[in-house]
Protein backbone atom coordinates (compact mmCIF):
# COMPACT_ATOMS: atom_id res chain seq x y z
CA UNK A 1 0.00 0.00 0.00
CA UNK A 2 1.54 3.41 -0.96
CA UNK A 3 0.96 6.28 0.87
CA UNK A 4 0.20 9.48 -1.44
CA UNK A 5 -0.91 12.63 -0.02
CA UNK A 6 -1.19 16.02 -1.52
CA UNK A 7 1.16 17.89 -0.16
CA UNK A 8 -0.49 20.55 2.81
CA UNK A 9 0.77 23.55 1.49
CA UNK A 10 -0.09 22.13 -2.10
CA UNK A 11 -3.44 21.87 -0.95
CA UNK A 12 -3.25 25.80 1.03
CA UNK A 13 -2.75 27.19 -2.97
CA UNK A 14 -4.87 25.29 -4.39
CA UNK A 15 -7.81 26.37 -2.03
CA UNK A 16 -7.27 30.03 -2.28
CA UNK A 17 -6.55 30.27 -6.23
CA UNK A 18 -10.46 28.85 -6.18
CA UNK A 19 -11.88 31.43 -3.98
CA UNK A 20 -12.15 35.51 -4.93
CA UNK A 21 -9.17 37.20 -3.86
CA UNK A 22 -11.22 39.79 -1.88
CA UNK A 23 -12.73 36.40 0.30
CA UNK A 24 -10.56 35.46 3.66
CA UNK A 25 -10.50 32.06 4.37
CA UNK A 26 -9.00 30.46 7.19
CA UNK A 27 -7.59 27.15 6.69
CA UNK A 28 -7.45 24.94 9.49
CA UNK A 29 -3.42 22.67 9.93
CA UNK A 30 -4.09 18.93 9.61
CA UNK A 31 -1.60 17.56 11.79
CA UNK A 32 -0.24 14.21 11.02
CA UNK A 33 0.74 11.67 13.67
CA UNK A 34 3.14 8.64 13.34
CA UNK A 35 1.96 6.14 12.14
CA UNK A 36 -1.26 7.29 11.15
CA UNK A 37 -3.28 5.15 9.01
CA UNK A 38 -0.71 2.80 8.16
CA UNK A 39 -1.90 -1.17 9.26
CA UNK A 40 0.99 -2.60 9.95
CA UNK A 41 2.86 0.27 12.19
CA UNK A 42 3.97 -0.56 15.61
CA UNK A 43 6.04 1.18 18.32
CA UNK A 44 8.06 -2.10 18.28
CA UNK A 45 8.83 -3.01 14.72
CA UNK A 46 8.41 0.68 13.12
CA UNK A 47 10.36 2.89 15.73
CA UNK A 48 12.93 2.46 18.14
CA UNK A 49 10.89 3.20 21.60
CA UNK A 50 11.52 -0.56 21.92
CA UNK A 51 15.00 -0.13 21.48
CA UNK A 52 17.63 -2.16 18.40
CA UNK A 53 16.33 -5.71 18.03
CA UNK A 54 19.85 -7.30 16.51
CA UNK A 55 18.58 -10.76 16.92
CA UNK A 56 16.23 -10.28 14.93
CA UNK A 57 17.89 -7.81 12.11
CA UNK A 58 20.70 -9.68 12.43
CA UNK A 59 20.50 -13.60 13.16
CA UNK A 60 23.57 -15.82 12.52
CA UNK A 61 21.62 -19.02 12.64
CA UNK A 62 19.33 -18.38 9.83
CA UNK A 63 18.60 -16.71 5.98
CA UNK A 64 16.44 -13.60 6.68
CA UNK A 65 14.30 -12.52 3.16
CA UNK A 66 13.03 -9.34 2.32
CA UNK A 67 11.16 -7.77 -0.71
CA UNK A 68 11.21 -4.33 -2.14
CA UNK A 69 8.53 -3.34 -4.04
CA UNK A 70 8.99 -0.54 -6.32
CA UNK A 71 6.29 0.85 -8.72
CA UNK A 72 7.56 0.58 -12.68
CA UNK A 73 8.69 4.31 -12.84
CA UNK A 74 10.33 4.11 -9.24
CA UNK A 75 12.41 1.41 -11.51
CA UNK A 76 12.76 3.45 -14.21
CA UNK A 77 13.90 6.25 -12.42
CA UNK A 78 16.51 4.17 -10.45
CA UNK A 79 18.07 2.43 -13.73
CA UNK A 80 18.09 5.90 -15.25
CA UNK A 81 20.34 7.75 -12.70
CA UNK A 82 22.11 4.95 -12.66
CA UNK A 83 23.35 4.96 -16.33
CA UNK A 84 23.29 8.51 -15.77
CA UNK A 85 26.22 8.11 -13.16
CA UNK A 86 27.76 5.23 -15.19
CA UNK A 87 28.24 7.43 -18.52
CA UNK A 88 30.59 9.83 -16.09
CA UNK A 89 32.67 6.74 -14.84
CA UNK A 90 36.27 7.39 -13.30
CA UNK A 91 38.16 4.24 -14.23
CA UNK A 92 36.87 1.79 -11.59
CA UNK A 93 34.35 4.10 -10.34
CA UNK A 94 30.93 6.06 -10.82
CA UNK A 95 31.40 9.30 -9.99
CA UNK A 96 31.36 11.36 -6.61
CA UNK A 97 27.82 11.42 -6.71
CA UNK A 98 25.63 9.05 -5.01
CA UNK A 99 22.95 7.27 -6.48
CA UNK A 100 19.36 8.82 -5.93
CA UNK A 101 17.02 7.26 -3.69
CA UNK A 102 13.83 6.28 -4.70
CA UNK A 103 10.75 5.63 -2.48
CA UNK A 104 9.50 1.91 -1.60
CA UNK A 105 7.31 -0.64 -0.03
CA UNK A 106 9.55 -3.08 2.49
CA UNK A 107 8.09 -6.32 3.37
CA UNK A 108 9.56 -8.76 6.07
CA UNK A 109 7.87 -11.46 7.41
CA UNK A 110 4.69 -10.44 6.02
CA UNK A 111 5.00 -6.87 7.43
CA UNK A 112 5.68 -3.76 5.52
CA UNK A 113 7.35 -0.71 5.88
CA UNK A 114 6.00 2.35 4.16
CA UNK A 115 7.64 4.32 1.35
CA UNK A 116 11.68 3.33 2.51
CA UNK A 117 14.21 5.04 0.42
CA UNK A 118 16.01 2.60 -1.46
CA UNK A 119 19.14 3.86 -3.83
CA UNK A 120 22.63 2.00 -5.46
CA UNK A 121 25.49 1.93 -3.45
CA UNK A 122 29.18 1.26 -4.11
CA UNK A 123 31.99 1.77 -6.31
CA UNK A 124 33.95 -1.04 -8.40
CA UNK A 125 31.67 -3.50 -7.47
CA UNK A 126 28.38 -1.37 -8.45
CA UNK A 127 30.24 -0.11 -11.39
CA UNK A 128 31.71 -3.86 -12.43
CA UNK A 129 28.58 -5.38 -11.99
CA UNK A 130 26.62 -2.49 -13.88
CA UNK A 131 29.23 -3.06 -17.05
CA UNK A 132 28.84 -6.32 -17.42
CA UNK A 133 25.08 -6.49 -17.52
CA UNK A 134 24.87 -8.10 -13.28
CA UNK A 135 21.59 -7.46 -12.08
CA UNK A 136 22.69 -8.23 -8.50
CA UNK A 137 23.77 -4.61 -7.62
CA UNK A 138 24.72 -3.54 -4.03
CA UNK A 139 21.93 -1.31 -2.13
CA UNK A 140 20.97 0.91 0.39
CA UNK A 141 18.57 1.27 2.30
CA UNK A 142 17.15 4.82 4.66
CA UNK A 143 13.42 4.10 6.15
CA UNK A 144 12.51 7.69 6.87
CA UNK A 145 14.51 9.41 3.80
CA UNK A 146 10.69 10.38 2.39
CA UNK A 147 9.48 11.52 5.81
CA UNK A 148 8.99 15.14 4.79
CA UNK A 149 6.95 13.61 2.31
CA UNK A 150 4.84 11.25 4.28
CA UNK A 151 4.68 12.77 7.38
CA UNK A 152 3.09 9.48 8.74
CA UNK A 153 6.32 7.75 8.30
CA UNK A 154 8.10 10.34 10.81
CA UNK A 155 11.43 8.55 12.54
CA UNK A 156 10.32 4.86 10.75
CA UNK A 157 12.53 2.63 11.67
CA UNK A 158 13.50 -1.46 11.14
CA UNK A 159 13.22 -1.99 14.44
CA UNK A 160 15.37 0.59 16.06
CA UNK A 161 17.52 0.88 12.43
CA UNK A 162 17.56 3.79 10.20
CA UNK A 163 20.14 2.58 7.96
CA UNK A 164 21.00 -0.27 6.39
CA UNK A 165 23.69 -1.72 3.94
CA UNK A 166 23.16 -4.70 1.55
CA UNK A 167 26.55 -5.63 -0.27
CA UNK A 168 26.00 -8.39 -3.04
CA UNK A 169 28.95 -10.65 -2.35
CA UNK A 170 30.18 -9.37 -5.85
CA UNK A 171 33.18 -11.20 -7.32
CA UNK A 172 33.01 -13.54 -4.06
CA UNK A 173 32.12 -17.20 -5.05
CA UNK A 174 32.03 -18.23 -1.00
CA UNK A 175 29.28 -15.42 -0.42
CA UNK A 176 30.96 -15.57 2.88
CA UNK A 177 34.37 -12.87 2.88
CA UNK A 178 32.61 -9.93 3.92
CA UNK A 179 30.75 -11.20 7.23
CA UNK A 180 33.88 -14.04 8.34
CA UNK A 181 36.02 -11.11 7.80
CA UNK A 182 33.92 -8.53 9.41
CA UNK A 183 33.06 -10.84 12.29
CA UNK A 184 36.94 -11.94 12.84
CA UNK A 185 37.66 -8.43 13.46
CA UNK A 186 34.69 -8.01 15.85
CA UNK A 187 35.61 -11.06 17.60
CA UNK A 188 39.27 -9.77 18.57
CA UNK A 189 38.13 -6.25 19.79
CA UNK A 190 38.15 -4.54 16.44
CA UNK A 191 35.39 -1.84 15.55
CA UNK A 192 33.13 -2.95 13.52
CA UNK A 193 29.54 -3.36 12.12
CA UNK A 194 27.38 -6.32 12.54
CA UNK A 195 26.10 -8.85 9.69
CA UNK A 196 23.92 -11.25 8.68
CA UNK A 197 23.00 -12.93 5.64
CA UNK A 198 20.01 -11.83 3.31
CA UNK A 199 17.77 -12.94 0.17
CA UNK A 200 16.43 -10.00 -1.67
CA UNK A 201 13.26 -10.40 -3.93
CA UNK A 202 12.53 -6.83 -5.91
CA UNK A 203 9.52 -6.53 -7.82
CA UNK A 204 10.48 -4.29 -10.18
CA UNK A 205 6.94 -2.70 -10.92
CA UNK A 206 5.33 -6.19 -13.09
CA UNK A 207 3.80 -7.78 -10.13
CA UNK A 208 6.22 -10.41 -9.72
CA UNK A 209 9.25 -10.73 -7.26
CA UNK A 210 12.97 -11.10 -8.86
CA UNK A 211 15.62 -12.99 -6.78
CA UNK A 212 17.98 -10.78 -6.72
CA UNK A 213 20.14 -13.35 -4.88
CA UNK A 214 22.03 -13.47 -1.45
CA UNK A 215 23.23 -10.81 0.23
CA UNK A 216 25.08 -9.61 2.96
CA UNK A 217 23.21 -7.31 5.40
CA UNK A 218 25.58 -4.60 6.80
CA UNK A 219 24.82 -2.56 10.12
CA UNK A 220 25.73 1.51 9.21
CA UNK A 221 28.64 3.03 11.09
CA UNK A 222 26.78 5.96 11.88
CA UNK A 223 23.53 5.23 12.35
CA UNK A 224 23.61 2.29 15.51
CA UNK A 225 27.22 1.21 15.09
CA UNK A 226 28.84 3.87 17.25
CA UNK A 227 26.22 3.72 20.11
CA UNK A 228 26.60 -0.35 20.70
CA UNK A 229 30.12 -0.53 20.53
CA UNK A 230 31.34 2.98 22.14
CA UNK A 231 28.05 4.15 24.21
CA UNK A 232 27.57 7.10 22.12
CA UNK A 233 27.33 8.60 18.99
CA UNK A 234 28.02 12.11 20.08
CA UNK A 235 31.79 12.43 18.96
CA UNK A 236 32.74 13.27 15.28
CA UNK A 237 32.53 10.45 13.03
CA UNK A 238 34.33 10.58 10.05
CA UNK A 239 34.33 8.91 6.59
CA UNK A 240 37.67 9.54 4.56
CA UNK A 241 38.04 8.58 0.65
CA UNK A 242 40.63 10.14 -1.32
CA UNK A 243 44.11 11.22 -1.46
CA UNK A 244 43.60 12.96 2.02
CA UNK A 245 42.75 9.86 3.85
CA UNK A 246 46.13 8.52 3.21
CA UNK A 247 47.53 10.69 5.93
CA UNK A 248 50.63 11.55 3.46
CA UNK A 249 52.34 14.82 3.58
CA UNK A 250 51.73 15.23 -0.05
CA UNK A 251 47.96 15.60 -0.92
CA UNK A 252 46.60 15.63 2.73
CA UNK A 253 43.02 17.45 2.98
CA UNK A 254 40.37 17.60 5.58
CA UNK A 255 37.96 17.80 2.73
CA UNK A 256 38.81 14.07 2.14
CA UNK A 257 36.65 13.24 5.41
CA UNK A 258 33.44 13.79 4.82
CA UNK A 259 31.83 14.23 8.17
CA UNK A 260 28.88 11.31 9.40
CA UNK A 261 27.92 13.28 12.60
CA UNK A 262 28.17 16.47 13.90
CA UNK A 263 27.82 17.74 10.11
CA UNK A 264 26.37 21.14 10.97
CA UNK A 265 29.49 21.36 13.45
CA UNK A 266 32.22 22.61 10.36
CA UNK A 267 35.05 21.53 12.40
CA UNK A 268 38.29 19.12 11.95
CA UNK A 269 40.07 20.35 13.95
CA UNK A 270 40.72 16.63 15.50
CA UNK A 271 41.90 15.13 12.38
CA UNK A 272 43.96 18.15 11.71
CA UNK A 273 45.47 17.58 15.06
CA UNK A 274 46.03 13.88 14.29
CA UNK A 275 47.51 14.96 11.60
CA UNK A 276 49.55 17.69 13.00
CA UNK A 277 50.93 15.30 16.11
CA UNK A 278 51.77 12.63 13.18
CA UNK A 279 53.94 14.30 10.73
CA UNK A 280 55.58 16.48 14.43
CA UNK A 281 59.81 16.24 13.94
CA UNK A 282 59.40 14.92 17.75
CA UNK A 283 59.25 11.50 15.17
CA UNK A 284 62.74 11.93 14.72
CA UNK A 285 64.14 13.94 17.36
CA UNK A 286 62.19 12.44 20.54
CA UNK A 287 60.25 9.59 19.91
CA UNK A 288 58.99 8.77 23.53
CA UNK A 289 57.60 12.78 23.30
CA UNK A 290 56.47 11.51 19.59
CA UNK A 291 54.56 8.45 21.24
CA UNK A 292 53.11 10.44 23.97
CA UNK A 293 51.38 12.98 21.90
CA UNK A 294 50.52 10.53 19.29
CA UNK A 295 48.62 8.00 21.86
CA UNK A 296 47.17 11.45 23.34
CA UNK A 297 45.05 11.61 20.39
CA UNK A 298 44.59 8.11 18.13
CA UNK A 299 44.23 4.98 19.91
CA UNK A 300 47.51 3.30 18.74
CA UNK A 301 46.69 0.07 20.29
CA UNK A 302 43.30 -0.52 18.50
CA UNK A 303 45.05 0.49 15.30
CA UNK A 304 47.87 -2.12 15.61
CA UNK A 305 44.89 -4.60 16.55
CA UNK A 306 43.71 -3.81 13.44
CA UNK A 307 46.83 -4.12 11.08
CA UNK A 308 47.51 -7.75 13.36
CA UNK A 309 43.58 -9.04 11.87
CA UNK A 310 43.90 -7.60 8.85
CA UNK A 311 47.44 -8.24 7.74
CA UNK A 312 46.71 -11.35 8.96
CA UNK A 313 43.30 -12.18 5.94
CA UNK A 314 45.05 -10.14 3.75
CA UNK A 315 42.28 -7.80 3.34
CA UNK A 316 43.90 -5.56 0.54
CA UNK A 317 41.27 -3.34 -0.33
CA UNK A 318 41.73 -0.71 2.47
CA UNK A 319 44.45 1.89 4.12
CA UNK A 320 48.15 0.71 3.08
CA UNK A 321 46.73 -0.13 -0.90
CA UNK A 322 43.81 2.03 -1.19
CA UNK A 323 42.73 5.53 0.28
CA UNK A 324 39.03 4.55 1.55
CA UNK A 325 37.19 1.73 3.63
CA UNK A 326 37.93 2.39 6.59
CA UNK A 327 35.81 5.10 9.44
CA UNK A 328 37.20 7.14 12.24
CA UNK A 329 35.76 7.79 15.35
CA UNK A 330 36.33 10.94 18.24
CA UNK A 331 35.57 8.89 21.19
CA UNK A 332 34.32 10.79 23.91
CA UNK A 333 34.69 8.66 26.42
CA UNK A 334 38.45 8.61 26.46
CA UNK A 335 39.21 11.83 23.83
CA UNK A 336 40.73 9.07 21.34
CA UNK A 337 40.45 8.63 17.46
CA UNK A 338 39.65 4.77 16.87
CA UNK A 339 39.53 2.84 13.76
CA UNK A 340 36.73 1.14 12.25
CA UNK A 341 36.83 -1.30 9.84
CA UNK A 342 34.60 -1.27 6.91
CA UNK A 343 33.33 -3.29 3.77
CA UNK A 344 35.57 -6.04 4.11
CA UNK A 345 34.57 -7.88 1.09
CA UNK A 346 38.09 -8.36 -0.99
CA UNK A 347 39.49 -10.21 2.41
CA UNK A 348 41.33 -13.65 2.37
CA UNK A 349 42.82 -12.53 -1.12
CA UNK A 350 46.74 -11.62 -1.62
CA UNK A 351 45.58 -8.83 -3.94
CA UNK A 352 44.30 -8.12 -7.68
CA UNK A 353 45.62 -6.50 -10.88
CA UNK A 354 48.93 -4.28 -9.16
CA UNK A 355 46.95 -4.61 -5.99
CA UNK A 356 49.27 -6.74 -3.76
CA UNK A 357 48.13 -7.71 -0.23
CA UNK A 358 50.21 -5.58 2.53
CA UNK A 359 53.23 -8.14 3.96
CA UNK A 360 53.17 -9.29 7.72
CA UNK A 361 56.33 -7.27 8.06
CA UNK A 362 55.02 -3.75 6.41
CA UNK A 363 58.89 -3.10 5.56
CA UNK A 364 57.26 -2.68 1.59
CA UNK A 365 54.75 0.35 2.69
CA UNK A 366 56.29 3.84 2.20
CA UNK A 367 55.73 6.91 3.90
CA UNK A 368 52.62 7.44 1.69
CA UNK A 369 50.88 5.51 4.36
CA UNK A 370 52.38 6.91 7.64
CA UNK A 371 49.97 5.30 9.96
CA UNK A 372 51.70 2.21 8.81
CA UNK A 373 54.91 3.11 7.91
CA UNK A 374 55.77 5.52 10.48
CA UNK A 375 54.15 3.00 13.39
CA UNK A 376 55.74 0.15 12.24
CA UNK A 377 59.40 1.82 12.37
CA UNK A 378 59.20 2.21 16.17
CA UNK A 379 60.28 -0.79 18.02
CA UNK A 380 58.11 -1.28 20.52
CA UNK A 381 54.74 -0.72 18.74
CA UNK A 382 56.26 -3.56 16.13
CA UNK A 383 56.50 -5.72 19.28
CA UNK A 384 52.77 -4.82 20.12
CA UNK A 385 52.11 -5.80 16.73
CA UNK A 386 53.65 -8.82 16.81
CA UNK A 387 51.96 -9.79 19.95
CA UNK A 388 48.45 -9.12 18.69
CA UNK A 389 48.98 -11.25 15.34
CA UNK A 390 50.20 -14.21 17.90
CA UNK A 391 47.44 -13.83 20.00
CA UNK A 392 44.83 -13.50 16.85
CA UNK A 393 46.64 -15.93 14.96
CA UNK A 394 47.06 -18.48 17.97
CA UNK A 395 43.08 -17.98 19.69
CA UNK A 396 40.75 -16.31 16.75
CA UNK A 397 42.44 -17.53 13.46
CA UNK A 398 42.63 -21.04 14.28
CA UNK A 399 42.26 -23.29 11.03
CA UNK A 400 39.84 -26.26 12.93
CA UNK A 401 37.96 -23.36 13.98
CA UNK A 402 37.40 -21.36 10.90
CA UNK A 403 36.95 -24.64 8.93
CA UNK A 404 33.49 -25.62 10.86
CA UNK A 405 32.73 -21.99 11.07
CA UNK A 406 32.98 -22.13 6.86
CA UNK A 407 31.40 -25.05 7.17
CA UNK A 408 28.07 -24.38 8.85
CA UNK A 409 27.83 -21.05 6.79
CA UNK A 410 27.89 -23.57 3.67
CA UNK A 411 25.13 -24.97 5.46
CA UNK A 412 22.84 -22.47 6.15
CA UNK A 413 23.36 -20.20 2.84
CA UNK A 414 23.82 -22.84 0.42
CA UNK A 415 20.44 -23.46 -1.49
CA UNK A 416 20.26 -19.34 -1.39
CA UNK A 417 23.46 -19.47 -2.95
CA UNK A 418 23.36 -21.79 -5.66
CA UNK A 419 19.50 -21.16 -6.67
CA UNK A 420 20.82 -17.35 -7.74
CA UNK A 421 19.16 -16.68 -11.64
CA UNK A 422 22.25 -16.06 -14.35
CA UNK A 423 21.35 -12.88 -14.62
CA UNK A 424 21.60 -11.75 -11.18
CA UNK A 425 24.46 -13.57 -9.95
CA UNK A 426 28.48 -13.50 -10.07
CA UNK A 427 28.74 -16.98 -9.02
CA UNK A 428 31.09 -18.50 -11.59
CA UNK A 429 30.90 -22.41 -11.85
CA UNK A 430 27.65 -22.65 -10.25
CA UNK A 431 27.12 -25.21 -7.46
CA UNK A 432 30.70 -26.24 -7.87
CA UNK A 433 32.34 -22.90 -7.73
CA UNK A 434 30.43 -22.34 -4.56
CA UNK A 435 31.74 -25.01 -2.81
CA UNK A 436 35.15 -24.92 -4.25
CA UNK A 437 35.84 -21.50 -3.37
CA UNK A 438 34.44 -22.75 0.43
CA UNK A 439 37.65 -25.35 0.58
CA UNK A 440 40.07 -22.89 -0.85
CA UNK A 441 38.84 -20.42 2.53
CA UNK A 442 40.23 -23.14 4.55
CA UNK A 443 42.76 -23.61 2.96
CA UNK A 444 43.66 -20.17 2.91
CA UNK A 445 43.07 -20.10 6.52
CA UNK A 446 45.78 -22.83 6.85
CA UNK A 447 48.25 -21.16 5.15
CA UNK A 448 48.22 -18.20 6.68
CA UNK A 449 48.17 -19.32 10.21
CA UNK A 450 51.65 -21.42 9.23
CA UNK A 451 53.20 -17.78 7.60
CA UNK A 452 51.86 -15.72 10.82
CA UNK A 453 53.35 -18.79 13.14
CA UNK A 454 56.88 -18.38 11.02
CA UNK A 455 57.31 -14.60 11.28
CA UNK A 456 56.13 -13.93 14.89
CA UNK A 457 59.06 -16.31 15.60
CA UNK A 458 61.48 -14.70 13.78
């Protein structure tokens, strides 16, 4: 059921351009509550009085399914924009415009949610999907983007989310990188989002639901993120992308981190300081003075926590081989900048194209990447990163472990998997691919426990 209303002050003009000019009429505000008319709205499913329900949003012991329903120009309008933003491509990009949002009807487990914005998300994999005529394209969803619209729909929510992620497992015959990855770094203290397997059905304005295959539902940074894992959302939150978010002395610029929270707030004055404290000639004049103001403002720690987990899956798609996927956080609770991981989807890889996988040892990054290279360079943070890859590598990273894990996601996702149509899918090989590519994650995860084991010896 779609909600269309004539707009109120629509309705004002239209009132008075039928009466005489000389007549005074007095028109009476219709206030809208939340909710209003809609059947299926509760406090508990449509807000977030009730609070986040994760185990529902985000169950590990099950496929969830949802369907979008879009009317035939909402399509339209969608696959428009998008070959719109295609015809102004940037090698392995769209552009830096993001894809328009379009209204929808949600529907999970038999309930729906009213008039959800709905858009394209992504780069390479939108735009290598998009090229090569993939119908399984990442989304996005936002389930009060059209509130101004639909005043009924005021603060909607899926219960307790605003935002929401859907990657499409794009170039990933295992379906299963993004979430082991994501939930490997969660597991050893890392920041990061929560996940959960989907299947997406979109009627595309016919009547009839495409499978649009299995996804991977994504928790947003900014949205509920921040508040579950740090208690509050208040600090800045930050998401870089470009040549600034490199950190390098040579094409650093705080318009590279586009601000998440706090937007109206037109300060970066924390990054600038991070920055500033990084690049200090304390680095090679005093480095205890160097360390002290450095772990005054970026948690050093988490960070090396970070390089130990992802070093350790090879998870080349981020800081130390490309300038994005990756958020920063002004904690509040302890004036620190922390690290949090993000779209994690090219893990357990050892790169692509000129794309190599960053080395245990780091000694290949240069100074373009000082959060690395300049870390890395001081002995005793390289013996806190050892110690975290042991401990990763000996408790979290354990092959046995990751091989039943892999095997009881093959398990639960496989006849969502395998039952994708050719013409939304890039599973390659087909039932066999799928379960190939499962046996080459173990295998993987085998390997690179033995190289961790070797060079934390050394």
């Amino acid at each position: 059921m779609k909600i269309r209303h004539i707009n109120i002050i629509t309705l004002a003009i239209l009132i008075l351009a039928m009466v005489s000019c000389r007549e005074t009429i007095e028109i009476e505000e219709v206030i809208v509550n939340q909710g209003e008319g809609l059947t299926d709205w509760s406090l508990e499913t449509h807000t977030d009085e009730s609070g986040i329900d994760y185990s529902v949003v985000f169950p590990q012991d099950q496929v969830n399914r949802i369907d979008i329903v879009l009317s035939s120009s909402e399509y339209s309008s969608m696959r428009s924009n998008l070959a719109s933003l295609a015809s102004q491509n940037r090698g392995n990009d769209f552009t830096t415009e993001t894809p328009e949002y379009v209204a929808c009807d949600f529907y999970f487990n038999g309930t729906q949610w009213y008039e959800v914005g709905v858009r394209y998300k992504g780069n390479s994999s939108l735009y290598s999907a998009y090229n090569s005529g993939n119908g399984k394209l990442p989304l996005r969803l936002k389930f009060d983007k059209f509130e101004d619209e639909y005043p009924e729909i005021k603060d909607q929510r899926f219960y307790g989310f605003k935002d929401l992620s859907l990657g499409s497992n794009y170039n990933d015959n295992s379906f299963m990188r993004e979430k082991s990855a994501t939930d490997l770094f969660t597991a050893f203290g890392v920041p990061a989002v929560q996940t959960a397997f989907y299947e997406v059905y979109v009627d595309q304005g016919t009547g009839t639901p495409v499978y649009y295959g299995l996804y991977t539902l994504d928790e947003v940074v900014f949205d509920t993120m921040l508040t579950s894992v740090f208690g509050s959302n208040t600090g800045n939150c930050y998401k870089p992308d470009g040549d600034g978010a490199q950190f390098a002395s040579s094409g650093f610029s705080l318009s590279n981190f586009e601000k998440k929270t706090n937007e109206a707030a037109a300060d970066w004055s924390d990054i600038q300081e991070l920055y500033n404290v990084l690049h200090s000639s304390l680095r090679t004049t005093d480095e205890a003075t160097w360390k002290s103001n450095l772990e005054s403002v970026f948690d050093v720690q988490g960070f090396l926590k970070y390089l130990a987990v992802n070093n350790t899956i090879q998870n080349w798609d981020t800081y130390g081989n490309m300038s994005h996927n990756y958020y920063l956080y002004h904690d509040p609770a302890d004036d620190l900048i922390k690290w949090i991981v993000w779209d994690n989807n090219e893990a357990f890889s050892s790169g692509q194209g000129n794309r190599g996988a960053v080395s245990l040892a780091m000694s290949e990054v240069s100074s373009s990447w000082p959060l690395i290279s300049y870390l890395i360079n001081v002995d005793s943070y390289k013996e806190d990163y050892k110690a975290y890859l042991k401990d990763f590598n000996d408790n979290y990273y354990i092959p046995a472990s990751m091989s039943a894990t892999y095997t009881t996601y093959q398990n639960l996702i496989y006849s969502s998997a395998t039952s994708e149509n050719s013409n939304y899918t890039s599973l390659s090989g087909g039932t066999s691919g799928f379960t190939s590519e499962v046996e080459e994650l173990k295998d993987f995860c085998s390997t690179r426990n033995s190289a961790v084991s070797s060079y934390v010896a050394d």
